[in-house]
N, C-alpha and C. Protein backbone atom coordinates (compact mmCIF):
# COMPACT_ATOMS: atom_id res chain seq x y z
N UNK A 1 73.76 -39.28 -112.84
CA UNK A 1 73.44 -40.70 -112.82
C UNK A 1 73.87 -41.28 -111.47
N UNK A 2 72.96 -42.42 -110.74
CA UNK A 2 73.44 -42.72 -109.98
C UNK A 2 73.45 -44.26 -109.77
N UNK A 3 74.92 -44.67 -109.26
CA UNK A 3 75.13 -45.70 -109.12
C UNK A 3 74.38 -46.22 -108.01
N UNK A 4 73.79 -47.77 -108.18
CA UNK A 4 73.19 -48.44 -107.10
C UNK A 4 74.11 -49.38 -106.80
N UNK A 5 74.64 -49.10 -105.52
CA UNK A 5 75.33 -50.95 -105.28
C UNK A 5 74.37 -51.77 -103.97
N UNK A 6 74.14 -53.10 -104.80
CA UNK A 6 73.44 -53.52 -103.79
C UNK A 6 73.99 -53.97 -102.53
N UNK A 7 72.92 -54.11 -101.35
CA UNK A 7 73.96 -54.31 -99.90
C UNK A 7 75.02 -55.94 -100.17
N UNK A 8 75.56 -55.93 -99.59
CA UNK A 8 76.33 -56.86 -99.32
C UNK A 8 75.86 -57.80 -98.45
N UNK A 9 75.49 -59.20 -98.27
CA UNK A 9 75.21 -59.87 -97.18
C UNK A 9 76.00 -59.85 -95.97
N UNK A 10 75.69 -59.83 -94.83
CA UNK A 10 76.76 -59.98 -93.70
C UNK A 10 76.54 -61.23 -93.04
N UNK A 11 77.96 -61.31 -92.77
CA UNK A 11 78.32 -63.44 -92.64
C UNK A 11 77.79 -63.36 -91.18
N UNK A 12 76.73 -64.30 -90.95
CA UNK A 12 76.16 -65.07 -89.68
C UNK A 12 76.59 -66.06 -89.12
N UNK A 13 77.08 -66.53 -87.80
CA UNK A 13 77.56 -67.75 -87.43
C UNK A 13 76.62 -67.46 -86.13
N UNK A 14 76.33 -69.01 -85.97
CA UNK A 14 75.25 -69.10 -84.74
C UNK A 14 76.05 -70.31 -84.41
N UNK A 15 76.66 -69.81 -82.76
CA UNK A 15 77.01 -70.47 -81.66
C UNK A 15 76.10 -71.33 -81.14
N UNK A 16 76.22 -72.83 -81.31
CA UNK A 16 74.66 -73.43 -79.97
C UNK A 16 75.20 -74.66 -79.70
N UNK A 17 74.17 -75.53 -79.15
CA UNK A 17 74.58 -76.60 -78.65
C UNK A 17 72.87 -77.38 -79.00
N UNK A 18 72.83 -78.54 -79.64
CA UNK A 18 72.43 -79.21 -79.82
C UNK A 18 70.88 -79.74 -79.41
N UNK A 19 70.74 -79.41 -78.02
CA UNK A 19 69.82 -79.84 -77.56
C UNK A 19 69.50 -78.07 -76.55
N UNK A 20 69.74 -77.39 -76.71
CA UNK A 20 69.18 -76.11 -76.71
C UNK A 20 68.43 -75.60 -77.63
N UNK A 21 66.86 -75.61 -76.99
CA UNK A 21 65.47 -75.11 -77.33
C UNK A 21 65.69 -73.54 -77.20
N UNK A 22 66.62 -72.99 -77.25
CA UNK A 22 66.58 -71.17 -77.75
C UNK A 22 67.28 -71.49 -79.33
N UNK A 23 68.34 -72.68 -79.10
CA UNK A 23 68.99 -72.37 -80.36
C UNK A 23 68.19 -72.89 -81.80
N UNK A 24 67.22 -73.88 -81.30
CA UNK A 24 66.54 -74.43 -82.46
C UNK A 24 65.33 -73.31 -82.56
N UNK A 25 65.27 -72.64 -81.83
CA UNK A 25 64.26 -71.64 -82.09
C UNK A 25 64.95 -70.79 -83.45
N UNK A 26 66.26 -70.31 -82.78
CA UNK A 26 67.20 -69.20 -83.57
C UNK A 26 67.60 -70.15 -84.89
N UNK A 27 67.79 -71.00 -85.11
CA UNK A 27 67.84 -71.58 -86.25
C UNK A 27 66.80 -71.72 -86.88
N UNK A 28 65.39 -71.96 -86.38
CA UNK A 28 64.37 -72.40 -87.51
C UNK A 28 63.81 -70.70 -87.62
N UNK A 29 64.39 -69.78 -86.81
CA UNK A 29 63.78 -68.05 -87.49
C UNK A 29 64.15 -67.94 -88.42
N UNK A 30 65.78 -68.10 -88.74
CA UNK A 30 67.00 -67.39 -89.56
C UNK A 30 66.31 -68.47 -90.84
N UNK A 31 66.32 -69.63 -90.58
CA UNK A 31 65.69 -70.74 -91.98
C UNK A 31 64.78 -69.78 -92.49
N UNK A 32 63.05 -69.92 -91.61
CA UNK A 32 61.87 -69.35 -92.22
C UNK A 32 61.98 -68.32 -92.84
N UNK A 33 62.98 -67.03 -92.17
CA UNK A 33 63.23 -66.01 -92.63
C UNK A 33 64.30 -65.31 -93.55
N UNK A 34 64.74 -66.66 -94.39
CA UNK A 34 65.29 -66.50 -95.98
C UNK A 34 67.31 -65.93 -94.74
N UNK A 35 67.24 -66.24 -94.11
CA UNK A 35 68.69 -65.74 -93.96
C UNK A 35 69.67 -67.30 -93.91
N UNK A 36 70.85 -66.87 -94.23
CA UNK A 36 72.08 -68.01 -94.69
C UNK A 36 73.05 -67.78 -93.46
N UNK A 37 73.34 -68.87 -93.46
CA UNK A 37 74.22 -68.82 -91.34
C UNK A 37 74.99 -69.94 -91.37
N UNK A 38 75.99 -69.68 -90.39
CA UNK A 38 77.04 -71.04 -90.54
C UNK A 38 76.66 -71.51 -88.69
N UNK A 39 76.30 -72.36 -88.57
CA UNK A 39 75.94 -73.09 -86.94
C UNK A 39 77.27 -74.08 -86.55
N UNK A 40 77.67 -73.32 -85.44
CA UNK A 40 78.55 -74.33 -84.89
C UNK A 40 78.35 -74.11 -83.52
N UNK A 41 78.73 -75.81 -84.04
CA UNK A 41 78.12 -76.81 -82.09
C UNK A 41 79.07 -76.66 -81.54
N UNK A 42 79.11 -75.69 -80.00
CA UNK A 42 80.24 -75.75 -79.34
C UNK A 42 80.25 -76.63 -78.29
N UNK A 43 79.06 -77.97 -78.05
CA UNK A 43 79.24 -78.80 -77.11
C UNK A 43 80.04 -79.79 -78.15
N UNK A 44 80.50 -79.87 -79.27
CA UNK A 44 81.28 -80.46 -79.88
C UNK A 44 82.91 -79.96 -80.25
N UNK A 45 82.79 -78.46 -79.84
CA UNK A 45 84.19 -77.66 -80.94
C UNK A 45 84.51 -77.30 -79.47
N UNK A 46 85.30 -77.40 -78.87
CA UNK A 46 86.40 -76.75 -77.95
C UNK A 46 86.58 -75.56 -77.77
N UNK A 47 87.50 -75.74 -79.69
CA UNK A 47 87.84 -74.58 -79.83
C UNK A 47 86.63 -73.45 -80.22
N UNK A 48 85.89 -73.85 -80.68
CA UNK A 48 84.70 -72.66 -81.20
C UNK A 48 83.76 -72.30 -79.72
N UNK A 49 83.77 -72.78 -78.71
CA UNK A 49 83.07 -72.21 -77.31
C UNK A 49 84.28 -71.44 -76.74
N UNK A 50 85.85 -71.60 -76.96
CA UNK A 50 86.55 -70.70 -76.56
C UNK A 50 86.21 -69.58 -77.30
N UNK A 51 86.48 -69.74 -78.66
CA UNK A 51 85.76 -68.32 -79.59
C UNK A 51 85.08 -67.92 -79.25
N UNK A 52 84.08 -68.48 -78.81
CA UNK A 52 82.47 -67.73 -78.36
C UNK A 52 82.41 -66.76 -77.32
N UNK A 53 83.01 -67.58 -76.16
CA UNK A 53 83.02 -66.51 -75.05
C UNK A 53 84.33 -65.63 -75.48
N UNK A 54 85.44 -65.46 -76.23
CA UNK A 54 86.21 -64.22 -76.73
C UNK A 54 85.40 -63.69 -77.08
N UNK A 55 84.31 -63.73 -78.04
CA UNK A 55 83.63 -63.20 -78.29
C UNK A 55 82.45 -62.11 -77.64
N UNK A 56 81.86 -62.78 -76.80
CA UNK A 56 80.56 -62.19 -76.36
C UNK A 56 80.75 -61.93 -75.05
N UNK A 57 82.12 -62.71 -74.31
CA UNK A 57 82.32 -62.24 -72.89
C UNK A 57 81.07 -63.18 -71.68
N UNK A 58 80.87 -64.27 -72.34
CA UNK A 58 79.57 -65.12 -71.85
C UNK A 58 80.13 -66.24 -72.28
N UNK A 59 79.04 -67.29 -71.81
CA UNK A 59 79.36 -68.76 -71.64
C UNK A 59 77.95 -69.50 -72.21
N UNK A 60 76.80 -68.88 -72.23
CA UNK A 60 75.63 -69.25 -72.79
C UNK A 60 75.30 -68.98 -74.48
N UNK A 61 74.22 -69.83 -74.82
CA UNK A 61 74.15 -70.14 -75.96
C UNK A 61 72.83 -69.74 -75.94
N UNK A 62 71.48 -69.90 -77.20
CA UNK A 62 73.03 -69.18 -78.79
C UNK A 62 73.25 -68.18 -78.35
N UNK A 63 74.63 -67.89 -79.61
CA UNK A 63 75.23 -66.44 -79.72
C UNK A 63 75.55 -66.50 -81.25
N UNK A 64 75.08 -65.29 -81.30
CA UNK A 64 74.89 -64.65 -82.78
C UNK A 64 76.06 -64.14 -83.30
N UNK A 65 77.05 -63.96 -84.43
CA UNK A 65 77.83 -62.87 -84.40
C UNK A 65 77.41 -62.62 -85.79
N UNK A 66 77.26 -61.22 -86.28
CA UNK A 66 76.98 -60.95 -87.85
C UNK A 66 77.98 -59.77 -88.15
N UNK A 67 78.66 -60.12 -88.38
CA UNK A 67 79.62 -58.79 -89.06
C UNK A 67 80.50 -59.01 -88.03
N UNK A 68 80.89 -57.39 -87.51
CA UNK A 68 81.18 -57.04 -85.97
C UNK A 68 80.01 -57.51 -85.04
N UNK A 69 78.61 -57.54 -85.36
CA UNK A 69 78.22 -57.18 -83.71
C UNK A 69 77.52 -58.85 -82.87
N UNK A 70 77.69 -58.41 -81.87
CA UNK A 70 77.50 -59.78 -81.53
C UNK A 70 76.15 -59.88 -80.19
N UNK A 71 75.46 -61.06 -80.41
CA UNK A 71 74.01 -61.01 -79.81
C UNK A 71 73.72 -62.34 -79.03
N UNK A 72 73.96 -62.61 -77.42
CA UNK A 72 74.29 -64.13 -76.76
C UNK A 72 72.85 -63.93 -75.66
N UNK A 73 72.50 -65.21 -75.46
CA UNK A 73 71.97 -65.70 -74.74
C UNK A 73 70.40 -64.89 -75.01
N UNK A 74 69.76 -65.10 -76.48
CA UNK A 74 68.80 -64.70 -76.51
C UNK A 74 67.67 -65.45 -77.10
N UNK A 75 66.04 -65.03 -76.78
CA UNK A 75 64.75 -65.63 -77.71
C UNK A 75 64.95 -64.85 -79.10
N UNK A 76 63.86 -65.32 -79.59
CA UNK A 76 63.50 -64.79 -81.02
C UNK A 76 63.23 -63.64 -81.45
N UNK A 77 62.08 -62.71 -80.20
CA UNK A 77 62.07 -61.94 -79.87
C UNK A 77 63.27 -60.59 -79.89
N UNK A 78 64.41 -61.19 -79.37
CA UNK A 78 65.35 -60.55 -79.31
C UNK A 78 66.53 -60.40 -80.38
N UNK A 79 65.96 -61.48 -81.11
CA UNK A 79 66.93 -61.68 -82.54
C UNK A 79 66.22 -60.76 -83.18
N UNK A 80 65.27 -60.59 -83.62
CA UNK A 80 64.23 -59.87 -84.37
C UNK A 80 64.85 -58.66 -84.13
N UNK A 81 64.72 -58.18 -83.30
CA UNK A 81 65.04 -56.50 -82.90
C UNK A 81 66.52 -56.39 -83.14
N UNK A 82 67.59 -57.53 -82.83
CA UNK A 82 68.62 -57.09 -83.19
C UNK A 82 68.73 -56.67 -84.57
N UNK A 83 68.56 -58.30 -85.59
CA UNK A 83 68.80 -58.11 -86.67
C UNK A 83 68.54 -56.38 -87.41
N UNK A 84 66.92 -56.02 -86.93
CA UNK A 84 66.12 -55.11 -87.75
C UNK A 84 67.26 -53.80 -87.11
N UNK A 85 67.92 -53.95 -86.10
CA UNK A 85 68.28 -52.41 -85.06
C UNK A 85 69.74 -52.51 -86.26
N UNK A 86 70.33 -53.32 -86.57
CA UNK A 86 71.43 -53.26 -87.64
C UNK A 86 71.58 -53.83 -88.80
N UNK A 87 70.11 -53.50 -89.10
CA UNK A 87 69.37 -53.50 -90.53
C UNK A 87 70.34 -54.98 -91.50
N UNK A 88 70.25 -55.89 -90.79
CA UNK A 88 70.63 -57.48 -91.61
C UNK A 88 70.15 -57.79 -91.80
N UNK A 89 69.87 -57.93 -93.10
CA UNK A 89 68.81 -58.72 -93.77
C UNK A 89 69.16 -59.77 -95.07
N UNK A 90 68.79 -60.54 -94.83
CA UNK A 90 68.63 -62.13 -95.70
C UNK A 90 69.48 -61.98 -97.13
C-alpha cells in the first residue's frame, strides 16, 4: 500500500515597491495563477529592503523568495521558468 502525502505549499513573499510595473506584473501572474504570497513594500519597510538585499545580494525589485530559493530583479517570463524549474506550484 502506498501512502500519498500531498505536496506542501511553499511560503512566497514578494519584495516590491509600489509603483514598479515588473512588480504589478509579478503580482497580477501569482493572482491569475491561483498562487498565495505575502507582498511587502520595501519603499515603506526599512527593515524588509534590508531583508531583501540579505537576501538576494541586490537592491532591485521584485524579489521573490519561496522556500530557500530566491528570484530578484525579474519579468514574468522569468518567474514562469523559475517557479516551473522548482516545481512551485499554487
Amino acid at each position: 500500500m502506498r501512502l500519498f502525502i500531498p505536496p506542501v505549499p511553499t511560503e512566497i513573499r514578494l519584495f516590491s515597491r509600489e509603483w514598479c510595473s515588473w512588480c504589478i506584473d509579478a503580482k497580477d501572474y501569482l493572482l491569475q495563477h491561483g498562487y498565495q504570497f505575502t507582498e511587502i513594500d520595501v519603499g515603506r519597510d526599512r527593515e524588509a529592503y534590508e531583508e531583501m538585499k540579505e537576501l538576494s545580494d541586490q537592491t532591485y525589485v521584485p524579489t521573490l523568495v519561496a522556500g530557500d530559493e530566491v528570484l530578484a530583479n525579474f519579468d514574468t517570463n522569468q518567474l514562469e521558468k523559475f517557479l516551473r524549474a522548482h516545481a512551485i506550484v499554487p
